[in-house]
C-alpha atoms as a PDB file:
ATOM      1  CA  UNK A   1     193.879  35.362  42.304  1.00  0.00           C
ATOM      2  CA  UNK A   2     193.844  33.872  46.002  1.00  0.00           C
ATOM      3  CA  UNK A   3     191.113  33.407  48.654  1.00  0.00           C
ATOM      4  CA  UNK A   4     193.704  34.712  50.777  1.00  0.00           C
ATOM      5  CA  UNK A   5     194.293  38.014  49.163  1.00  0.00           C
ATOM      6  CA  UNK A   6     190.973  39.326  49.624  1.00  0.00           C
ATOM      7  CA  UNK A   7     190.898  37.980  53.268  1.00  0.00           C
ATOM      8  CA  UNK A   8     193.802  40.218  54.008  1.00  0.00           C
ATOM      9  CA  UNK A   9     192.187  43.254  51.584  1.00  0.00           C
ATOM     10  CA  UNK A  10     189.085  42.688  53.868  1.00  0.00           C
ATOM     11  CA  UNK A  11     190.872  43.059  57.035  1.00  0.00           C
ATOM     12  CA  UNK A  12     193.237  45.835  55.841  1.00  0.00           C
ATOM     13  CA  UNK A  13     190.071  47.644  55.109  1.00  0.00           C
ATOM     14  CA  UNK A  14     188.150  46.913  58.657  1.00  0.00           C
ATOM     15  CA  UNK A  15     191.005  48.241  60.224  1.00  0.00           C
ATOM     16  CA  UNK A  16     190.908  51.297  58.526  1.00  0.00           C
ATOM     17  CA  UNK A  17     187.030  51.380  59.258  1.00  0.00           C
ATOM     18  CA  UNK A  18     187.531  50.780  62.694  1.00  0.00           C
ATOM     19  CA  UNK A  19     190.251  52.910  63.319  1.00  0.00           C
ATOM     20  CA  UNK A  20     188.429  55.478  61.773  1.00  0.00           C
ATOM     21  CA  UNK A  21     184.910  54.756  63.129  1.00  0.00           C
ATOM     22  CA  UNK A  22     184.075  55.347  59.304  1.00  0.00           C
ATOM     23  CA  UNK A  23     180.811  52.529  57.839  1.00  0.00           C
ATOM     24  CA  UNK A  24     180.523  53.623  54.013  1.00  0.00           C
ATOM     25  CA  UNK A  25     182.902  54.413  51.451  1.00  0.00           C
ATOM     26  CA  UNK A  26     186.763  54.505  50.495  1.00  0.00           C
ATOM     27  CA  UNK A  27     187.668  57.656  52.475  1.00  0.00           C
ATOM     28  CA  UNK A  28     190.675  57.344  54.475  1.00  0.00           C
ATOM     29  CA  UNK A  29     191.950  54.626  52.223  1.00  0.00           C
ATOM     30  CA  UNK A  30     189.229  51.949  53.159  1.00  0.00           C
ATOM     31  CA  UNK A  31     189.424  50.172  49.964  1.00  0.00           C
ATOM     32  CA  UNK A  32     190.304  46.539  50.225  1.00  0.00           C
ATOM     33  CA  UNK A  33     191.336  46.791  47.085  1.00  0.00           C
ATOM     34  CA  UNK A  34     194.310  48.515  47.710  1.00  0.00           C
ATOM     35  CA  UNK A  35     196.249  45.789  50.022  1.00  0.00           C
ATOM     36  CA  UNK A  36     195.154  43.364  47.068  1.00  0.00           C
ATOM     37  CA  UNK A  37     196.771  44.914  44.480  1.00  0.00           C
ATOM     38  CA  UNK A  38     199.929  45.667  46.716  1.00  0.00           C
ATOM     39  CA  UNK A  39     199.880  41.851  47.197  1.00  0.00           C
ATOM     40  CA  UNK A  40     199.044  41.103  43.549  1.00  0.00           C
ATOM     41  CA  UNK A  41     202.562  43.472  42.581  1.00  0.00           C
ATOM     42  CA  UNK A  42     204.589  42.523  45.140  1.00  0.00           C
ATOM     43  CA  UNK A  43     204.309  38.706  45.261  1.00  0.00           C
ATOM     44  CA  UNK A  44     203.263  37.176  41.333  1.00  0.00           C
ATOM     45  CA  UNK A  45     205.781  39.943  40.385  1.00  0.00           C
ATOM     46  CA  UNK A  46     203.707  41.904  38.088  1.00  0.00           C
ATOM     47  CA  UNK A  47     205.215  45.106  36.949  1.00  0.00           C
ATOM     48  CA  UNK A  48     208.878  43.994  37.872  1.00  0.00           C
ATOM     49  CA  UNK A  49     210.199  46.341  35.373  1.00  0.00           C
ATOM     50  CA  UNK A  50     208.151  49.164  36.733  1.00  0.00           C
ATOM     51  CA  UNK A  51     209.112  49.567  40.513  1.00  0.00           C
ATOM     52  CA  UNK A  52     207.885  52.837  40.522  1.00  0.00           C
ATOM     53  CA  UNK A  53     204.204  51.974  40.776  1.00  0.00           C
ATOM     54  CA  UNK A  54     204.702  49.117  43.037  1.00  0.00           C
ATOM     55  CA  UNK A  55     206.822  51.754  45.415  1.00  0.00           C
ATOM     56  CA  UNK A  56     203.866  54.155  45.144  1.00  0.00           C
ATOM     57  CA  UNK A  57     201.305  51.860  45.518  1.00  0.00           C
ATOM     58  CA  UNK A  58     203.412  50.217  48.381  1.00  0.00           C
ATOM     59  CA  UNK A  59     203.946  53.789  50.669  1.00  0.00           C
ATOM     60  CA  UNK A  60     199.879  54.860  50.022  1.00  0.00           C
ATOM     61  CA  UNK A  61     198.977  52.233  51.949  1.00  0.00           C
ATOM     62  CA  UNK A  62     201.888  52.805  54.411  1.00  0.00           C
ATOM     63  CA  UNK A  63     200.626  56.179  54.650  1.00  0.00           C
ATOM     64  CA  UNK A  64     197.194  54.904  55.296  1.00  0.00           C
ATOM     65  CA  UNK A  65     197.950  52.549  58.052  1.00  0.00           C
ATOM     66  CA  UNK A  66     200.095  55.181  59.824  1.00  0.00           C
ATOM     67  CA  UNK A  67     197.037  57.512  59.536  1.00  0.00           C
ATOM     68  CA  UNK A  68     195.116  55.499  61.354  1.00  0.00           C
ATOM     69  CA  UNK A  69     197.298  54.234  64.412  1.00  0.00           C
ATOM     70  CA  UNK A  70     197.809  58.027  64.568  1.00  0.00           C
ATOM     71  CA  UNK A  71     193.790  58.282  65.043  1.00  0.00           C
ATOM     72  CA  UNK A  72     193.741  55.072  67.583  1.00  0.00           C
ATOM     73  CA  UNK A  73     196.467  56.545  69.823  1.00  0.00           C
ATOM     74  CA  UNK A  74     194.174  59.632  70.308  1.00  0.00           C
ATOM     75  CA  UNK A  75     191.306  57.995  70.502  1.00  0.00           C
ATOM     76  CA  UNK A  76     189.802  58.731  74.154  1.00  0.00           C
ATOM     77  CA  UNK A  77     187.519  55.903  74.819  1.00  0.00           C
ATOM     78  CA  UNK A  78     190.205  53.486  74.112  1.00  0.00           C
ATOM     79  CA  UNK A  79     191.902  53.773  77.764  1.00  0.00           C
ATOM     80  CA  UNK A  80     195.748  54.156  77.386  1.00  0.00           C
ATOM     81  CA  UNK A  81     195.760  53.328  73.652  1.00  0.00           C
ATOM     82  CA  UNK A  82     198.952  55.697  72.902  1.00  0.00           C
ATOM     83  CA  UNK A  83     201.164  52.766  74.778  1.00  0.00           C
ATOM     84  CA  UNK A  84     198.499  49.923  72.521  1.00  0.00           C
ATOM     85  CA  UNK A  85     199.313  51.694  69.515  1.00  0.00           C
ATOM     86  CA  UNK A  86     202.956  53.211  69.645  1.00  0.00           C
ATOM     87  CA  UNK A  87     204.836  50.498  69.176  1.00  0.00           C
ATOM     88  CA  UNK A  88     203.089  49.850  65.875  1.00  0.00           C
ATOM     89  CA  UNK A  89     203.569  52.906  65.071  1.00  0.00           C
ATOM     90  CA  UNK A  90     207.120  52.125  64.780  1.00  0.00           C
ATOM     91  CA  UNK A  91     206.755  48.814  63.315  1.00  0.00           C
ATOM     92  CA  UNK A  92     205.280  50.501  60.475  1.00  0.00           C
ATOM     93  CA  UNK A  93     208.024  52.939  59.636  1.00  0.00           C
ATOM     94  CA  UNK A  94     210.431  49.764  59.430  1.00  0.00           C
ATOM     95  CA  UNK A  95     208.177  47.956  57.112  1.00  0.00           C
ATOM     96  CA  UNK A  96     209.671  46.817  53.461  1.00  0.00           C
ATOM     97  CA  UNK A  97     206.600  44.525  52.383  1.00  0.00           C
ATOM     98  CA  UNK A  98     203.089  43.973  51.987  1.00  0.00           C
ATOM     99  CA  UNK A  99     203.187  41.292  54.364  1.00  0.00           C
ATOM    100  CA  UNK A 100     204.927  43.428  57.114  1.00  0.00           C
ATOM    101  CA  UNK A 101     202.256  45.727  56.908  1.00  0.00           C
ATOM    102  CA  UNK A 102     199.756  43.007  57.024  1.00  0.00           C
ATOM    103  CA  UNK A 103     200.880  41.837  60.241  1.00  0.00           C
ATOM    104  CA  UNK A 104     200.731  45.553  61.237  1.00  0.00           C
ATOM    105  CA  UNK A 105     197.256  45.896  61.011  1.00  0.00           C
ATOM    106  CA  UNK A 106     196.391  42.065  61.790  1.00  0.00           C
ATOM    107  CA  UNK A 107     198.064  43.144  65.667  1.00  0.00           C
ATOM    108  CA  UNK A 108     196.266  46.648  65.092  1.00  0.00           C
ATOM    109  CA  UNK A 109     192.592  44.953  65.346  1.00  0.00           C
ATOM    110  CA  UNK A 110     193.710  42.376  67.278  1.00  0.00           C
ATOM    111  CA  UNK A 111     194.435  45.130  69.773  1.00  0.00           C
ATOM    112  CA  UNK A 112     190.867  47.028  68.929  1.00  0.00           C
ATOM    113  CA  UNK A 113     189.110  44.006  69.624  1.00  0.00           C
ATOM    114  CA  UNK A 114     191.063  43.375  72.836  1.00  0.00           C
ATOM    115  CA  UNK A 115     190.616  46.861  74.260  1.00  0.00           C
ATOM    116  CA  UNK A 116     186.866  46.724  73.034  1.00  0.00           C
ATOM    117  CA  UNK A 117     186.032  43.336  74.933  1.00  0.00           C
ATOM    118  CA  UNK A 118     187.943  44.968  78.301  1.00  0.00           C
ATOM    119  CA  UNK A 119     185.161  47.818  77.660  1.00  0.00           C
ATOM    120  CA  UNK A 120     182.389  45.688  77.587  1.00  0.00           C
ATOM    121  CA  UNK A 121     183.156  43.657  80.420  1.00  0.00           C
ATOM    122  CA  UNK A 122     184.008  46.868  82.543  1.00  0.00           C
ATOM    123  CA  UNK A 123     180.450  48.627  81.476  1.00  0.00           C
END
């Protein structure tokens, strides 16, 4: 298994976390585990005869993801973070991959991190 996979399960997860403001546990799908094994399916093509799972397995973590931009757009301390977050919002309802949906939550904290750093230097 790649280096790389678990890189992107850890930041799938931290997003999650984040998003959530959520430290121990796999509530609100914070499992890095689950972006792995979507990665694992979709790209060494394990389980090709069984779809089913991989679709499953594919719109859990959609549903996770949109969960949480739905939490950072009402977040109050983030300062305007519907207009941050919307458009991802919509990003993620056109997504057909794993790696969609990785670049989805790689702009996601990217964003966090951004509007976290503003608050620091404004406090």
């Amino acid at each position: 298994m790649s280096i790389d996979y678990y890189r992107k399960g850890r930041t799938y997860e931290l997003f999650i976390r984040k998003a959530f403001n959520y430290k121990i546990g796999k509530r609100y799908g914070a499992d890095e585990s689950l972006m792995i094994n979507l990665f694992i399916y979709e790209i060494d093509g394990i389980n090709r005869n069984q779809r089913i799972p991989i679709n499953r397995q594919f719109f859990k973590v959609k549903l996770y993801i949109e969960k949480a931009l739905i939490k950072l757009e009402k977040k109050k301390k983030y300062i305007d973070s519907y207009y941050h977050f919307s458009p991802l919002f919509i990003k993620v309802k056109k997504a057909t991959t794993a790696s969609d949906l990785m670049n989805i939550v790689n702009e996601g904290l990217a964003k966090i991190i951004e509007i976290e750093n503003q608050m620091k230097r404004s406090a």
